[in-house]
C-alpha atoms as a PDB file:
ATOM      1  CA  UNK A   1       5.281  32.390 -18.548  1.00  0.00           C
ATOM      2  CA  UNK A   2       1.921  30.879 -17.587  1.00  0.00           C
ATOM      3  CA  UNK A   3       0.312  30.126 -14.123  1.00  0.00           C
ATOM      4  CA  UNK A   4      -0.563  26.849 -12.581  1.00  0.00           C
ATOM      5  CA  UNK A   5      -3.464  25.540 -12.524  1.00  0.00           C
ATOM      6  CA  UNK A   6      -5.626  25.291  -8.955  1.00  0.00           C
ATOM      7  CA  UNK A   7      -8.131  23.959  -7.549  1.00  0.00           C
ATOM      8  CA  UNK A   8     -10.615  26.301  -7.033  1.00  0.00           C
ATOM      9  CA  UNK A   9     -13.899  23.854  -6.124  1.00  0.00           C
ATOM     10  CA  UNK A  10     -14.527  20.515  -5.599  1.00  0.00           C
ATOM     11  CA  UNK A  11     -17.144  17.846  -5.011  1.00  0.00           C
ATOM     12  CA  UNK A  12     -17.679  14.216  -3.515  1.00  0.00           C
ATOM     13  CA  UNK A  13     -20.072  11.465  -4.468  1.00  0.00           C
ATOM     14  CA  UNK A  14     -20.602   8.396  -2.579  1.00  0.00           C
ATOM     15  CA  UNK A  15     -22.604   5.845  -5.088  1.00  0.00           C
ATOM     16  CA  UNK A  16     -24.148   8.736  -6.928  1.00  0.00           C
ATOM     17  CA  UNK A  17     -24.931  10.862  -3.494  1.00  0.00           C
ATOM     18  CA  UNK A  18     -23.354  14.292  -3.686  1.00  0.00           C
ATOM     19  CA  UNK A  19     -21.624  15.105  -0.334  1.00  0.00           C
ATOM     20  CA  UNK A  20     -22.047  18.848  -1.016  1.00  0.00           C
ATOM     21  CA  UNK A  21     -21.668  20.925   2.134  1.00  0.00           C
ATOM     22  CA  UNK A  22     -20.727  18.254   3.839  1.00  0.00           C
ATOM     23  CA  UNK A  23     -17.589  16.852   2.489  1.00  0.00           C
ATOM     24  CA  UNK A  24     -14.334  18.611   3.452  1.00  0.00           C
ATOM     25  CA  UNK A  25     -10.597  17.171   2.606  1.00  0.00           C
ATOM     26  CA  UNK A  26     -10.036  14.941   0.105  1.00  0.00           C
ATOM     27  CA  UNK A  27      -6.504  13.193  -0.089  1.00  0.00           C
ATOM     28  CA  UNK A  28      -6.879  11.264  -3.697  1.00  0.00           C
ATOM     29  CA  UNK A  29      -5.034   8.259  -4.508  1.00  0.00           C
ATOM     30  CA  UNK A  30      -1.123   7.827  -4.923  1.00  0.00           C
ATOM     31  CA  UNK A  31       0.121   6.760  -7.805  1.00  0.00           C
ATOM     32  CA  UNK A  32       3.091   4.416  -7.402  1.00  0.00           C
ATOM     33  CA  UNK A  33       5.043   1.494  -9.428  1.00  0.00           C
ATOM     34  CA  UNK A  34       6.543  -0.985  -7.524  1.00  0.00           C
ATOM     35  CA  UNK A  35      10.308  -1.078  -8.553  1.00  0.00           C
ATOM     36  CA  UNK A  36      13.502  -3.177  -7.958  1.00  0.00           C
ATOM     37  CA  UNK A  37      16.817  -3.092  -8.701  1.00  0.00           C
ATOM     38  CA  UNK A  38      18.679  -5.376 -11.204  1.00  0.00           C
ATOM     39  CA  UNK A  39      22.445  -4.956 -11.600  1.00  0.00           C
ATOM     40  CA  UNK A  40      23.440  -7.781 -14.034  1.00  0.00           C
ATOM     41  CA  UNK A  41      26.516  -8.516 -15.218  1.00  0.00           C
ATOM     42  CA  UNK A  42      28.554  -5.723 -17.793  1.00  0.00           C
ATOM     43  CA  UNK A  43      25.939  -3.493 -16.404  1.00  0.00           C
ATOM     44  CA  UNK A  44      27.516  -0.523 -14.138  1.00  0.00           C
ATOM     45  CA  UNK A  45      24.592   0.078 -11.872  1.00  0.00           C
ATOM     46  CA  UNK A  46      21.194  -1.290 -10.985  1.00  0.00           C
ATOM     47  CA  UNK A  47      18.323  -0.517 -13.169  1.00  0.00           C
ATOM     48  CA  UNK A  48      14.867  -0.304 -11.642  1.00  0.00           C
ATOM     49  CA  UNK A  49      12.736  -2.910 -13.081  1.00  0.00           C
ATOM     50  CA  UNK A  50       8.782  -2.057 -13.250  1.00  0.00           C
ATOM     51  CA  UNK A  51       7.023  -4.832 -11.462  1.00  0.00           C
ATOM     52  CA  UNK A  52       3.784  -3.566 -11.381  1.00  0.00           C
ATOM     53  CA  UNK A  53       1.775  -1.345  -8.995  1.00  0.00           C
ATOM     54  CA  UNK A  54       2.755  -0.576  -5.219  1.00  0.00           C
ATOM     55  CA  UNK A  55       2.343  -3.783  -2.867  1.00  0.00           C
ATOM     56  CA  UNK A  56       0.772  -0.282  -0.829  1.00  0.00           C
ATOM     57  CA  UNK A  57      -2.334  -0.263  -3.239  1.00  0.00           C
ATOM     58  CA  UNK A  58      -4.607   2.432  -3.767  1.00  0.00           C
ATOM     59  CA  UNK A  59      -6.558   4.813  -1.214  1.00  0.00           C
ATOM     60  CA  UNK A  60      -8.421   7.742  -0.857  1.00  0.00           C
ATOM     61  CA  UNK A  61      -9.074   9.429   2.251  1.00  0.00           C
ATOM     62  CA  UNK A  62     -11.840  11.764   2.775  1.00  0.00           C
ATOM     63  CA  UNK A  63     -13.545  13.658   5.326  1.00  0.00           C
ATOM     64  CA  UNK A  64     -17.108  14.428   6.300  1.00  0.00           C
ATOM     65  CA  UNK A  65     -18.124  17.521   8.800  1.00  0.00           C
ATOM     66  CA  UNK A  66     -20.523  14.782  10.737  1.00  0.00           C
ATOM     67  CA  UNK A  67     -22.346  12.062  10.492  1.00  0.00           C
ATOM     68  CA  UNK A  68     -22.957  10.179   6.954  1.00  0.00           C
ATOM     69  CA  UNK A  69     -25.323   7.247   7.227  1.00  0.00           C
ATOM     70  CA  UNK A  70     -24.566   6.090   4.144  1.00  0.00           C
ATOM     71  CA  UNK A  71     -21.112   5.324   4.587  1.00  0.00           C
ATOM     72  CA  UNK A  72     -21.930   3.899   8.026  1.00  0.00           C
ATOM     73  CA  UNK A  73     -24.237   1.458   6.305  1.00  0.00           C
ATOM     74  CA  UNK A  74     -21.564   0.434   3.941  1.00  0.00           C
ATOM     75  CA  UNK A  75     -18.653  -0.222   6.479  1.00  0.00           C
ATOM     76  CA  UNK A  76     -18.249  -3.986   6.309  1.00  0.00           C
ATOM     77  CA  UNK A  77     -19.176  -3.757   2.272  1.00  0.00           C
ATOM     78  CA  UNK A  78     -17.784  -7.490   1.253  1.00  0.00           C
ATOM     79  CA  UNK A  79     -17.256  -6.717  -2.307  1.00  0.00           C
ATOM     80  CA  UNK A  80     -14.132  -5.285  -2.956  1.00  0.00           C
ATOM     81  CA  UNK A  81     -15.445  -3.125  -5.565  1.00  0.00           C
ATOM     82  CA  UNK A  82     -18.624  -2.224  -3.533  1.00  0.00           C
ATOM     83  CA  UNK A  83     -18.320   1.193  -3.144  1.00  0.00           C
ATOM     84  CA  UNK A  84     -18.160   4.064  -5.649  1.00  0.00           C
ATOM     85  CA  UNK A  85     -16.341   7.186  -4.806  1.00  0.00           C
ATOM     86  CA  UNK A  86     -16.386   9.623  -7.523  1.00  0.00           C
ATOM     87  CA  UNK A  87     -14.689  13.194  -6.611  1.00  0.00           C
ATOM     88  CA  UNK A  88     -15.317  16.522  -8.924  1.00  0.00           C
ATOM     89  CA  UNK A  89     -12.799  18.873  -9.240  1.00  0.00           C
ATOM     90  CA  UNK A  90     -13.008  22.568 -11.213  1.00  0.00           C
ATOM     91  CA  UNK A  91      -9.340  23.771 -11.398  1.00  0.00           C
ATOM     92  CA  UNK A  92      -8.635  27.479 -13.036  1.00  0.00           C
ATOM     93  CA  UNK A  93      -5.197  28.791 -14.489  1.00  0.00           C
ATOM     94  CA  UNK A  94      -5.362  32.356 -12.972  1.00  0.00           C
ATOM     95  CA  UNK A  95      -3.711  33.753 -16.108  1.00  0.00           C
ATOM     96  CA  UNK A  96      -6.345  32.533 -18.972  1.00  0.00           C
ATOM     97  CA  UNK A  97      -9.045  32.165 -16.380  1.00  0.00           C
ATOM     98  CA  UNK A  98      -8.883  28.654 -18.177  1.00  0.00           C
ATOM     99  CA  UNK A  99     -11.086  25.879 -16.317  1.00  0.00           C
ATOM    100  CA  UNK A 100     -10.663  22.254 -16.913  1.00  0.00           C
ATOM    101  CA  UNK A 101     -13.103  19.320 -14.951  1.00  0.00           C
ATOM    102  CA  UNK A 102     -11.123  16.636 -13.159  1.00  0.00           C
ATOM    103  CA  UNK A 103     -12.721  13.729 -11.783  1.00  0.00           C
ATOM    104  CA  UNK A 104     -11.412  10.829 -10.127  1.00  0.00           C
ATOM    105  CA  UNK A 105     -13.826   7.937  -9.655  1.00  0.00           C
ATOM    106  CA  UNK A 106     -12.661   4.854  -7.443  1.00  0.00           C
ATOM    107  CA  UNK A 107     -14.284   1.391  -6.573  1.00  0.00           C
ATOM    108  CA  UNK A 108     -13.438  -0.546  -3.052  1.00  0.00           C
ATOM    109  CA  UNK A 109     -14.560  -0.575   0.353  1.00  0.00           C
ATOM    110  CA  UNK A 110     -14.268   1.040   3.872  1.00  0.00           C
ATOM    111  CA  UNK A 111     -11.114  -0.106   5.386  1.00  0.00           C
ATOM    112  CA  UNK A 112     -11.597   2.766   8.387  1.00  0.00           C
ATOM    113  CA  UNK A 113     -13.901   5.218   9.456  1.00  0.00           C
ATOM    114  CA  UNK A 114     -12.482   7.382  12.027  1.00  0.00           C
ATOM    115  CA  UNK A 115     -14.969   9.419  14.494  1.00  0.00           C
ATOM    116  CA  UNK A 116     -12.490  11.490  15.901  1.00  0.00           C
ATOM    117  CA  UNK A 117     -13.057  13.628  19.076  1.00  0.00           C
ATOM    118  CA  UNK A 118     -17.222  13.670  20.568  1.00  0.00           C
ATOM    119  CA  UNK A 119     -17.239  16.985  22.462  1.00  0.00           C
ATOM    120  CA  UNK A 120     -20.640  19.069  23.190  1.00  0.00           C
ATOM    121  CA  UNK A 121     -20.596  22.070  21.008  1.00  0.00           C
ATOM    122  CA  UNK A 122     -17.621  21.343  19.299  1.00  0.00           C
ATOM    123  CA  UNK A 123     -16.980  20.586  15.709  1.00  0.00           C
ATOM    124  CA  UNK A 124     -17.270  16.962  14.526  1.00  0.00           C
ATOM    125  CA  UNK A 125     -15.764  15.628  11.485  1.00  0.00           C
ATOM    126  CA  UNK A 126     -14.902  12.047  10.419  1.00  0.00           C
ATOM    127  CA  UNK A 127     -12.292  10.598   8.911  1.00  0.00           C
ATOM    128  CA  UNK A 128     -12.907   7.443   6.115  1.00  0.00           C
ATOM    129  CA  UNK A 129     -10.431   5.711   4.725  1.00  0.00           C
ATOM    130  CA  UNK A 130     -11.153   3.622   1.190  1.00  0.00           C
ATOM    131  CA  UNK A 131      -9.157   1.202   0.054  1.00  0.00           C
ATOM    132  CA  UNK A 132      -9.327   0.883  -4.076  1.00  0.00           C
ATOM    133  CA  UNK A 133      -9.487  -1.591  -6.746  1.00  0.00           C
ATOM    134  CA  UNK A 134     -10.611   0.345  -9.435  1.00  0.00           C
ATOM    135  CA  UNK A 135      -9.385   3.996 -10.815  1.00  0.00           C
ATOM    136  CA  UNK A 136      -9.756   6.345 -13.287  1.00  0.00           C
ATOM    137  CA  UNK A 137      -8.496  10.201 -13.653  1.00  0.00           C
ATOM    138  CA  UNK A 138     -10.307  12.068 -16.085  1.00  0.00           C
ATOM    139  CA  UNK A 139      -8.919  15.457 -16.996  1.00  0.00           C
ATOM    140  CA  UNK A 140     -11.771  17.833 -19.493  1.00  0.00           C
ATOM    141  CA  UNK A 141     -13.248  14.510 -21.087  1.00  0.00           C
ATOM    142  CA  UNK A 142      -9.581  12.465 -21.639  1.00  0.00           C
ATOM    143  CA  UNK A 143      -9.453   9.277 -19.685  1.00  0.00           C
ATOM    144  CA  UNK A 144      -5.527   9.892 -18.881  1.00  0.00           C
ATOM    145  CA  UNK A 145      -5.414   6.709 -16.345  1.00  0.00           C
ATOM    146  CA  UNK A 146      -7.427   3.684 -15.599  1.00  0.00           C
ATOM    147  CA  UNK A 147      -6.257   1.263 -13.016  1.00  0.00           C
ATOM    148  CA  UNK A 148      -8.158  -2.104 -12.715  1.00  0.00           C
ATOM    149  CA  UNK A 149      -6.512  -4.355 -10.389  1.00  0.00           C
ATOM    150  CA  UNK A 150      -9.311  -7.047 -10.529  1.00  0.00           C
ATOM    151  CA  UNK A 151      -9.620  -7.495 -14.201  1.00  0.00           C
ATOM    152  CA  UNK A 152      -5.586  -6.701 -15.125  1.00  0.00           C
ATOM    153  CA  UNK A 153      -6.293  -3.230 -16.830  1.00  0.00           C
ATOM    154  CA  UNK A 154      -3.905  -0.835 -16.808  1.00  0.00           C
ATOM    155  CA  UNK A 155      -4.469   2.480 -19.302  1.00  0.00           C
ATOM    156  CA  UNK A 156      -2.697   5.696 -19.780  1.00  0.00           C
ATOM    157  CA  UNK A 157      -3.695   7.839 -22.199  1.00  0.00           C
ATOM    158  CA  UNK A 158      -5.802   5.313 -24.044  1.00  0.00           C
ATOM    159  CA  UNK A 159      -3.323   3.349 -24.364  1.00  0.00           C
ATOM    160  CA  UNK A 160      -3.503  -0.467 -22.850  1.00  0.00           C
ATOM    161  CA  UNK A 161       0.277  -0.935 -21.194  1.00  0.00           C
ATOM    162  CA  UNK A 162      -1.216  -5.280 -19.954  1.00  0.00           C
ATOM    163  CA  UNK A 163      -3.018  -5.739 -23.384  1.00  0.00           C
ATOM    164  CA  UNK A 164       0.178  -8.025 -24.861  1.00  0.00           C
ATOM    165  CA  UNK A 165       0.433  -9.183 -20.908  1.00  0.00           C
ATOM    166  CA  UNK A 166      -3.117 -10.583 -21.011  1.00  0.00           C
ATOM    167  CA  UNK A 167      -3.348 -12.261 -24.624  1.00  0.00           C
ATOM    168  CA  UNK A 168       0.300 -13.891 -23.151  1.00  0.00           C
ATOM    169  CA  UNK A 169      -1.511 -15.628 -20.529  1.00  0.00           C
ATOM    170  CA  UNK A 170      -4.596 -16.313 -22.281  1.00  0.00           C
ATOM    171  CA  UNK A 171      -6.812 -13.578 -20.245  1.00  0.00           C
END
């Protein structure tokens, strides 16, 4: 029997600026294929077909305990890839006392920061939404996924699932 393993600390960076302290919730990005069903003749029930990510994209939504200029500043970014998000994670199996590094990093831009309630001598914390083109999960030094929806990369594992797609097309 073994124990999960948790998330015990974690980190934010906004183009290379650590968040520290400041940074509270971080909701990473879903991970979704978009699928349909095909029931074809002499076949006795739909099959999902794979046809490529989610038409709902990718996001992260974060938090910050006040103000951040530097995300301010970058709300209206018009690159879609003009933003860097890269989050730091130390999760620990309480059994081995095992810790592995995960880090997400995403490209994309503002799509909504939230300022949520203004009230004298109350907490403040804002809410930013970023919407992705680019992202990769790496778990202790093993790129497991890469998503690049601008330049038709798709890895897992190392392995290149659009490679054939692109040399089909000529890419």
């Amino acid at each position: 029997m073994a124990l999960p393993k948790k998330l015990k600390h974690q980190n934010l960076f906004l183009d290379g600026e650590s968040f520290a302290g400041q940074s509270g919730t971080v909701t990473l990005p879903t991970l979704a294929r978009k699928m349909e069903a095909w029931r074809g003749g002499g076949m006795d029930g739909p099959v999902k077909v794979d046809m490529g990510h989610s038409d709902d994209g990718l996001q992260i939504e974060w938090t910050l305990g006040g103000w951040g200029l530097s995300v301010l500043r970058q709300f209206g970014a018009v690159r879609a890839d003009g933003v860097m998000l890269r989050w730091a994670g130390s999760i620990q199996r309480d059994d081995t006392a095992e810790i592995s590094a995960v880090e997400v990093v995403v490209r994309g831009r503002h799509e909504e920061i939230d300022f949520g309630d203004a009230e004298s001598g109350e907490d403040t914390e804002h809410s930013i939404t970023t919407t992705c083109t680019y992202y990769k999960l790496t778990i202790d030094g093993n790129e497991e996924i890469e998503i690049d929806l601008l330049n038709f990369i798709f890895k897992v594992n190392g392995v290149d699932m659009l490679a054939e797609h692109r040399a089909a097309i000529g890419l």
